[in-house]
Protein backbone atom coordinates (compact mmCIF):
# COMPACT_ATOMS: atom_id res chain seq x y z
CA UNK A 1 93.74 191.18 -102.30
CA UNK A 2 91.49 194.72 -102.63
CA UNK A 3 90.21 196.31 -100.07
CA UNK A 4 86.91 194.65 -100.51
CA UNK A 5 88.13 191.16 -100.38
CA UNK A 6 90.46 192.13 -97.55
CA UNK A 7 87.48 193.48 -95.67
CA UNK A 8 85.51 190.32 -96.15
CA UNK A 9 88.35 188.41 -94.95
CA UNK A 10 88.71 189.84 -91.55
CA UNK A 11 86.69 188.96 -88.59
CA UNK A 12 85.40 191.67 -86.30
CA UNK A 13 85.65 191.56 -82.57
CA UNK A 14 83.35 193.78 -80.44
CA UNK A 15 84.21 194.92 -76.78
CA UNK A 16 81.88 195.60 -74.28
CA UNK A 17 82.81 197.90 -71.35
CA UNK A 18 79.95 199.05 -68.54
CA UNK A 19 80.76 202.57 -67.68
CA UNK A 20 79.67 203.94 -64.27
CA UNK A 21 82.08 206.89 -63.09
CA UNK A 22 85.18 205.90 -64.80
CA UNK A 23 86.36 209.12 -66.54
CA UNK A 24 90.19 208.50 -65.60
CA UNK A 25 89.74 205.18 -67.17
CA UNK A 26 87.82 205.29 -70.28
CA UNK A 27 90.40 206.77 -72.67
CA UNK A 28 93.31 204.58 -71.33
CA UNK A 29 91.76 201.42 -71.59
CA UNK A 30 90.62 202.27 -75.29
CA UNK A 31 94.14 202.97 -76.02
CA UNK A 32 95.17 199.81 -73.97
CA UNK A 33 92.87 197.71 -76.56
CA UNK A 34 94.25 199.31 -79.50
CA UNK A 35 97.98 199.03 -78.38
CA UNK A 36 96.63 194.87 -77.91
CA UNK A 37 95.43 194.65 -80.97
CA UNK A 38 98.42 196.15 -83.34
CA UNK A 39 99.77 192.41 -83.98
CA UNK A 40 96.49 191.47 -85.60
CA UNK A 41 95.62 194.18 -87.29
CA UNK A 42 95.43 192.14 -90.25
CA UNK A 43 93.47 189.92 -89.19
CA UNK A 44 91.01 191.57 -87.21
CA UNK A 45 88.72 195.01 -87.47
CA UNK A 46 86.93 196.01 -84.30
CA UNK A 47 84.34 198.25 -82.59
CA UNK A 48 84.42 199.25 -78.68
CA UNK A 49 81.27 200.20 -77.52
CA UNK A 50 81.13 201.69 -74.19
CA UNK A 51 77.54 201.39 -72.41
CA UNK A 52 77.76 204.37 -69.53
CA UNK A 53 74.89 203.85 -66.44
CA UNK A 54 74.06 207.30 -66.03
CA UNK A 55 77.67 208.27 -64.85
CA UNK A 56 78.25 211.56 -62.45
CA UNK A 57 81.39 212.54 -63.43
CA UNK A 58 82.82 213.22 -66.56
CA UNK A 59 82.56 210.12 -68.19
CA UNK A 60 80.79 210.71 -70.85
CA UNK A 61 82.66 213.64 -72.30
CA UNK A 62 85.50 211.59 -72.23
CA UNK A 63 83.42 209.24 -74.36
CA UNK A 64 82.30 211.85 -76.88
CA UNK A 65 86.02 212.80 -77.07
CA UNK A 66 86.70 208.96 -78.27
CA UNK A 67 83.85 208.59 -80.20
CA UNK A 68 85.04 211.96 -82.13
CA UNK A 69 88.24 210.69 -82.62
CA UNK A 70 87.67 206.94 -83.40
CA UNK A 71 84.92 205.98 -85.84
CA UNK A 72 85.59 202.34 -84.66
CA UNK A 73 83.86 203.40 -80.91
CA UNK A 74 80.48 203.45 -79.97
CA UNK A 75 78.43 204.72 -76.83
CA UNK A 76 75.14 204.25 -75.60
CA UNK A 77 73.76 207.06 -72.71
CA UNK A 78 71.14 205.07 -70.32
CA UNK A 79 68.58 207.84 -69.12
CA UNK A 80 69.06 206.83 -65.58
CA UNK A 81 71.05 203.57 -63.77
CA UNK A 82 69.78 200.67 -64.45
CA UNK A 83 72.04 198.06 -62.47
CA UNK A 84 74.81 196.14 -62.50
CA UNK A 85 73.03 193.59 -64.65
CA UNK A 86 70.94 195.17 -66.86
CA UNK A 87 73.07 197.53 -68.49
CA UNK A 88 76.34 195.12 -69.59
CA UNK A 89 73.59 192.74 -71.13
CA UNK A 90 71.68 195.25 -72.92
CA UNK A 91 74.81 196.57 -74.17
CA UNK A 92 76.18 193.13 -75.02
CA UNK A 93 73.39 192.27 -77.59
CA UNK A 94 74.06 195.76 -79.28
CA UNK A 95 77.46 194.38 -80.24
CA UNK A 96 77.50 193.34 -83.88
CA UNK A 97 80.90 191.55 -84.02
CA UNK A 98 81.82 187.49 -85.06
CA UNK A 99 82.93 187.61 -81.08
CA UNK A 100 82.21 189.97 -78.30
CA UNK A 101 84.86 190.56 -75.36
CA UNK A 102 82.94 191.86 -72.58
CA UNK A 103 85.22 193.33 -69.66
CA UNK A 104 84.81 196.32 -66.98
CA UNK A 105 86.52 199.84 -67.46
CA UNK A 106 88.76 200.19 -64.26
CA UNK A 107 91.62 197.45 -65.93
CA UNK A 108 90.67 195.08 -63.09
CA UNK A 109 90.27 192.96 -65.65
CA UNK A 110 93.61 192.69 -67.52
CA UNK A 111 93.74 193.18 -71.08
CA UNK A 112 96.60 190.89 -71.83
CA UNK A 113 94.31 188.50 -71.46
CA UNK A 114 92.36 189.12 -74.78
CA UNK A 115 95.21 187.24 -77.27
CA UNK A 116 94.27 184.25 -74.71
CA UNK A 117 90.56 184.58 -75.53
CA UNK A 118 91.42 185.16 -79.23
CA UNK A 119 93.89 182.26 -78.99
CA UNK A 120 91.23 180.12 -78.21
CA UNK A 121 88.37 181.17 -79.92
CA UNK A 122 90.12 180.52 -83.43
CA UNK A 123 90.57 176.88 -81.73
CA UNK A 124 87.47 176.66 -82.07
CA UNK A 125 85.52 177.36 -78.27
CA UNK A 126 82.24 179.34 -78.92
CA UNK A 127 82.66 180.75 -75.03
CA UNK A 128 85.99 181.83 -73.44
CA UNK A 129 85.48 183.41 -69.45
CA UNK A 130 88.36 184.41 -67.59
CA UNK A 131 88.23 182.90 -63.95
CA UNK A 132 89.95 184.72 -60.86
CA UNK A 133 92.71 182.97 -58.70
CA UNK A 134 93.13 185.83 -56.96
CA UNK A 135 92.99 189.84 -56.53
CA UNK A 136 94.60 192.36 -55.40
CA UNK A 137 91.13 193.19 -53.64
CA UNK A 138 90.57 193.16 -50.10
CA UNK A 139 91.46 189.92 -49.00
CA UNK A 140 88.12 189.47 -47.01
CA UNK A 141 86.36 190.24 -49.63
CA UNK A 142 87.87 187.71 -51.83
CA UNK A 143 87.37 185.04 -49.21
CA UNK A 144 83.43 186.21 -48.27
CA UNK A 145 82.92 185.68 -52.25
CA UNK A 146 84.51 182.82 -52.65
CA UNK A 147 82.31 181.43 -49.87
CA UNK A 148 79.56 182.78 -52.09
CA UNK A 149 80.67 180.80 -55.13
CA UNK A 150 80.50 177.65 -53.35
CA UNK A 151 77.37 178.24 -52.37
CA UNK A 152 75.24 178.77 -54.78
CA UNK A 153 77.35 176.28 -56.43
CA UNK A 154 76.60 173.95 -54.07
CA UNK A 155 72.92 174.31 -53.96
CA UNK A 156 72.52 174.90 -57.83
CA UNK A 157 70.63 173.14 -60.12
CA UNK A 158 72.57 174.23 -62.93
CA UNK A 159 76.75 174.11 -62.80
CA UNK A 160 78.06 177.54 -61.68
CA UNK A 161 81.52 179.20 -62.39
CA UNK A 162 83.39 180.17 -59.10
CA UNK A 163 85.10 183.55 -59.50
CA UNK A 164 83.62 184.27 -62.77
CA UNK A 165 82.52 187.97 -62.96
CA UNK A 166 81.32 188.12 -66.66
CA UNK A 167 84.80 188.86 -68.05
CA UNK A 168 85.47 186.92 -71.47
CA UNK A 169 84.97 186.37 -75.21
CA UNK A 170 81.18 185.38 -76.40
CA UNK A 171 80.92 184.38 -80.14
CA UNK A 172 78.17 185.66 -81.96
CA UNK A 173 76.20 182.38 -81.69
CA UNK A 174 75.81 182.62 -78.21
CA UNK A 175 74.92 186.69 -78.08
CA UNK A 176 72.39 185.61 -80.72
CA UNK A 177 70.41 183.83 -77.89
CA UNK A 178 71.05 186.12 -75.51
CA UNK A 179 69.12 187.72 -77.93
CA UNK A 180 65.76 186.00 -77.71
CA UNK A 181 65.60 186.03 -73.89
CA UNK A 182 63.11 187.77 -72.66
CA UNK A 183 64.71 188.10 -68.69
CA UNK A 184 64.46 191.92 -66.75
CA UNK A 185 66.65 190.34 -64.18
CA UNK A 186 68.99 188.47 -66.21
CA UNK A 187 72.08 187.11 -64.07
CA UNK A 188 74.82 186.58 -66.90
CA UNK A 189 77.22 184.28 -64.65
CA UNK A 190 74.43 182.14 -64.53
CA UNK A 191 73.31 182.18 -67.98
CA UNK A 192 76.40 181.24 -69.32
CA UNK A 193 76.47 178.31 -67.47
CA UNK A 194 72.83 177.26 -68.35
CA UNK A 195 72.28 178.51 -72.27
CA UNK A 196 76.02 178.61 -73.25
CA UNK A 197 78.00 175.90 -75.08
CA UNK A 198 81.04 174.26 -74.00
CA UNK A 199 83.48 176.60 -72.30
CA UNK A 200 87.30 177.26 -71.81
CA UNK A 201 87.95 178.64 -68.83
CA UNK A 202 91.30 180.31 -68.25
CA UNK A 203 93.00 181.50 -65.08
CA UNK A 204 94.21 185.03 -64.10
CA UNK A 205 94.95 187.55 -61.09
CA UNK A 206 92.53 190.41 -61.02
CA UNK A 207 94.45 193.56 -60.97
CA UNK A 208 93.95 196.55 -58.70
CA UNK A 209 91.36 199.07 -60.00
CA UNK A 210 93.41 201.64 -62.13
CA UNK A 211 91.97 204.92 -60.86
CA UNK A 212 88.87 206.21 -59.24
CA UNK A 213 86.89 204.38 -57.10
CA UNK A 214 84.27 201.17 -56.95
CA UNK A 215 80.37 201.81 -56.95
CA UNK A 216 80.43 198.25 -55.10
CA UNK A 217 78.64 198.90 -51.65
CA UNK A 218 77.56 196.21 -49.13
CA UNK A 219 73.66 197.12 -50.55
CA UNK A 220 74.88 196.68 -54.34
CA UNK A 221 76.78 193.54 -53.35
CA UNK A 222 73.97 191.75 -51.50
CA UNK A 223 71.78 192.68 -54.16
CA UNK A 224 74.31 190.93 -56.96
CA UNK A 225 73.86 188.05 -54.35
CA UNK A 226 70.15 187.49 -54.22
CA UNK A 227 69.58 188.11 -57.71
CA UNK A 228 71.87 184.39 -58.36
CA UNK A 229 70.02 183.20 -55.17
CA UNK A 230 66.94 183.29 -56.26
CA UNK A 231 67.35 183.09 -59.87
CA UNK A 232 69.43 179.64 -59.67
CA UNK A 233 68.94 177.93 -56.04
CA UNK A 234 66.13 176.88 -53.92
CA UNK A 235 67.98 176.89 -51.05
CA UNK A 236 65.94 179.16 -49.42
CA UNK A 237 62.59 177.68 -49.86
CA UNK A 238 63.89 174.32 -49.01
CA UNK A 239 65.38 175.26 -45.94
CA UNK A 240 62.28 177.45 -44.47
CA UNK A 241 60.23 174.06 -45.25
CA UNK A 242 62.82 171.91 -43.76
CA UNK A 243 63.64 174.24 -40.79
CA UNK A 244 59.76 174.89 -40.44
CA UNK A 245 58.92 170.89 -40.30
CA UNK A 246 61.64 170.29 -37.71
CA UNK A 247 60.77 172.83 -35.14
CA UNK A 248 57.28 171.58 -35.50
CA UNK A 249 58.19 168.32 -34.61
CA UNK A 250 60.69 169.28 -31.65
CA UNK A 251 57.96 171.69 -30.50
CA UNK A 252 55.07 168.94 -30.42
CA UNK A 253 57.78 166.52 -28.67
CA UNK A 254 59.09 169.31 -26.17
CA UNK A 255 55.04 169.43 -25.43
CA UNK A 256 54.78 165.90 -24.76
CA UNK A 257 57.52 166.12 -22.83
CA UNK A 258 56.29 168.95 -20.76
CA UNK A 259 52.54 167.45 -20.27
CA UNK A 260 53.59 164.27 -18.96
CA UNK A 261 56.00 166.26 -16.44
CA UNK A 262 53.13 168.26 -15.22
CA UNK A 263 50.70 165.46 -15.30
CA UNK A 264 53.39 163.32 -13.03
CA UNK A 265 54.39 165.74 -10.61
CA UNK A 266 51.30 168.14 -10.92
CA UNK A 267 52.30 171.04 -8.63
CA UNK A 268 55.96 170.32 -7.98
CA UNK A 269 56.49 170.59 -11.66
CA UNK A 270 57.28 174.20 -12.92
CA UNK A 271 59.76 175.50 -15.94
CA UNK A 272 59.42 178.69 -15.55
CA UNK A 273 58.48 181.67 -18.21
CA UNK A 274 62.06 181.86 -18.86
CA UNK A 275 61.90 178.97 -21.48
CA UNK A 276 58.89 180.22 -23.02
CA UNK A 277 59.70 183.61 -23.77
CA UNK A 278 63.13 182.43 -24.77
CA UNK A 279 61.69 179.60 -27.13
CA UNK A 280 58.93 182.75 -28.45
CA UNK A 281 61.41 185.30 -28.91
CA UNK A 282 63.72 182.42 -30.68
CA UNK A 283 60.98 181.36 -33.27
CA UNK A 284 59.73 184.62 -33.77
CA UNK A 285 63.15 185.87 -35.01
CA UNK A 286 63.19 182.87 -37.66
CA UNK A 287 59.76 183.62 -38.84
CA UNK A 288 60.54 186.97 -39.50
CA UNK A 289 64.16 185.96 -41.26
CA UNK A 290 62.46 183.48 -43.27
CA UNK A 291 59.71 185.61 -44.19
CA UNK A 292 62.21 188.05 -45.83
CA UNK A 293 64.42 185.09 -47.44
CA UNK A 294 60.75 183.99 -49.20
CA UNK A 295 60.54 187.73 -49.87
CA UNK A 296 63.26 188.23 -51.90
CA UNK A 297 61.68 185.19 -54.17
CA UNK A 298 58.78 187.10 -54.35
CA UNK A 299 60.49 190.30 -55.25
CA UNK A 300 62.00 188.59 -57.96
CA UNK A 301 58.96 186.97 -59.64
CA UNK A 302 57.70 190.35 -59.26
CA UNK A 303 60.02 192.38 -61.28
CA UNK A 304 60.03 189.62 -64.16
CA UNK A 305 56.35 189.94 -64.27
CA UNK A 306 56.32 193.24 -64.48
CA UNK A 307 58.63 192.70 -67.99
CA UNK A 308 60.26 196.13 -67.80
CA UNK A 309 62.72 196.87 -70.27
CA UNK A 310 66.59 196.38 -69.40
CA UNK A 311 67.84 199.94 -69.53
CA UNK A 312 66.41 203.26 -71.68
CA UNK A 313 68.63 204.70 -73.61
CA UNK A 314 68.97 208.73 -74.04
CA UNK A 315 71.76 208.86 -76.55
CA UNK A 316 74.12 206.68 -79.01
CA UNK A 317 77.37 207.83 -80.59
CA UNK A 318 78.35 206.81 -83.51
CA UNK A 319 75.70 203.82 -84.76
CA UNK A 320 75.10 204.12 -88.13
CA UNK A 321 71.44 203.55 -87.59
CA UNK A 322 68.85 206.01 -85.83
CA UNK A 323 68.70 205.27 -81.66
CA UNK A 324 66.43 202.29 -81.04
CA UNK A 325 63.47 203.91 -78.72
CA UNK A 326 62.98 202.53 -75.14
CA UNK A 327 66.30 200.90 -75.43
CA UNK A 328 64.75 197.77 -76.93
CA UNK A 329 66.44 195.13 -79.01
């Protein structure tokens, strides 16, 4: 077989890795990968394109250094941070492989697991996620998202993955109509679920993060939360109409109540301004919760209306065509 024929023979698998002040992890995970893929090196070419979120460290001159010195990596430099959401699916439909692993930078998510994906993939599954058992994490943590996953599971319309992050194999099929949506909030973990073919899930233990530290703050986290909330559940319009019918009706009982009490003992008959300013001070602090639950709905119609592009990008390394302006597909 000649080099042509061998070329045309041989699948190509893209890997997606989010970059946000990983510079201790960059170059070993690229070397990880390679070391992975030795055993089918005749079967498979690849490129590793690394999508860094405006990093503050030295990141991206780690990046340059592998891009310099393997013509099989790619980078793309957003101008500024654009999210924990925006930037991995940007970067995901820049991938041009017959598959695309996508997986984070800090070797939380294990790269032994990519034969696995591969293993199945050739079977024949179009989508292959790895699915957390458990973590080295904090075990709170683990437990307070695990409550999360059930849920928004729970209250759904469309089936949800529990302990699915994002990591796993996507064949070109399925980044193809991840190409034609047109979402500025798009919540992968859900879309998979809701666009994507039948899935194999496979188990594993998420590792500890590698080196350097997570840009996961309460703020970023209950962010990540709302964004599945509202994109997937109406569990928080349902219960504010719900909650907001039942009070009513207690509260026009409790009235009732109170005016045939006052009616039937006349002056004997006082409750008090305890009650009331309990019962005011009581519905007043629901209002005002609900009112920012319904907000966050609104927020999020809001930014998809606005139909702001995912990321912009300030730099790629290494594409063999000129930088696509605005970061637009």
């Amino acid at each position: 077989m000649n080099d042509l024929e061998k070329g045309r023979a041989m699948k190509r698998i893209s890997f997606l890795i989010p970059t946000y002040n990983e510079a201790l992890n960059v170059i070993p995970l690229h070397d990880a990968i390679v070391e992975v893929l030795k055993p089918y090196a005749d079967r498979y070419e690849y490129e590793m394109l690394f999508i860094d979120n405006k990093s503050l460290d030295a990141t991206r001159d780690r990046l340059r250094e592998l891009c310099a010195r393997d013509p099989d990596v790619r980078a793309i430099f957003n101008m500024k941070n654009f999210g924990q959401f925006n930037s991995p699916f940007h970067g995901l439909r820049q991938t041009t492989g017959d598959c695309t692993i996508s997986m984070c930078a800090d070797f939380q998510d294990p790269v032994e697991m990519i034969p696995k994906f591969l293993d199945a993939w050739e079977q024949g599954w179009k989508i292959v996620v790895g699915v957390k058992t458990s973590s080295h994490e904090s075990g709170l943590m683990y437990f307070l998202r695990g409550i999360y996953y059930r849920f928004i599971r729970a209250f759904s319309d469309v089936e949800q993955i529990e302990h699915f992050t994002g990591f796993g194999l996507y064949d070109r099929s399925f980044v193809e109509i991840l190409r034609t949506l047109d979402d500025p909030m798009p919540y992968m973990r859900g879309i998979v679920s809701e666009l994507g073919p039948d899935r194999m899930e496979i188990p594993y233990r998420q590792a500890r993060r590698r080196a350097g530290k997570t840009s996961n703050n309460l703020f970023r986290l209950y962010d990540a939360a709302m964004v599945g909330i509202t994109s997937y559940t109406k569990i928080g319009l349902r219960i504010a109409t719900f909650f907001g019918f039942l009070v009513s009706a207690a509260s026009l009982v409790l009235a009732f109540v109170y005016l045939v009490l006052k009616l039937a003992y006349w002056t004997r008959f006082s409750a008090g301004t305890a009650p009331i300013l309990i019962g005011m001070l009581f519905l007043g602090s629901l209002q005002i919760f609900f009112i920012g639950f319904l907000g966050e709905y609104i927020l999020a119609i809001n930014r998809r209306m606005l139909k702001r592009p995912l990321v912009i990008e300030e730099e790629r390394l290494n594409f063999p065509d000129t930088p696509k302006p605005g970061g637009k597909d």
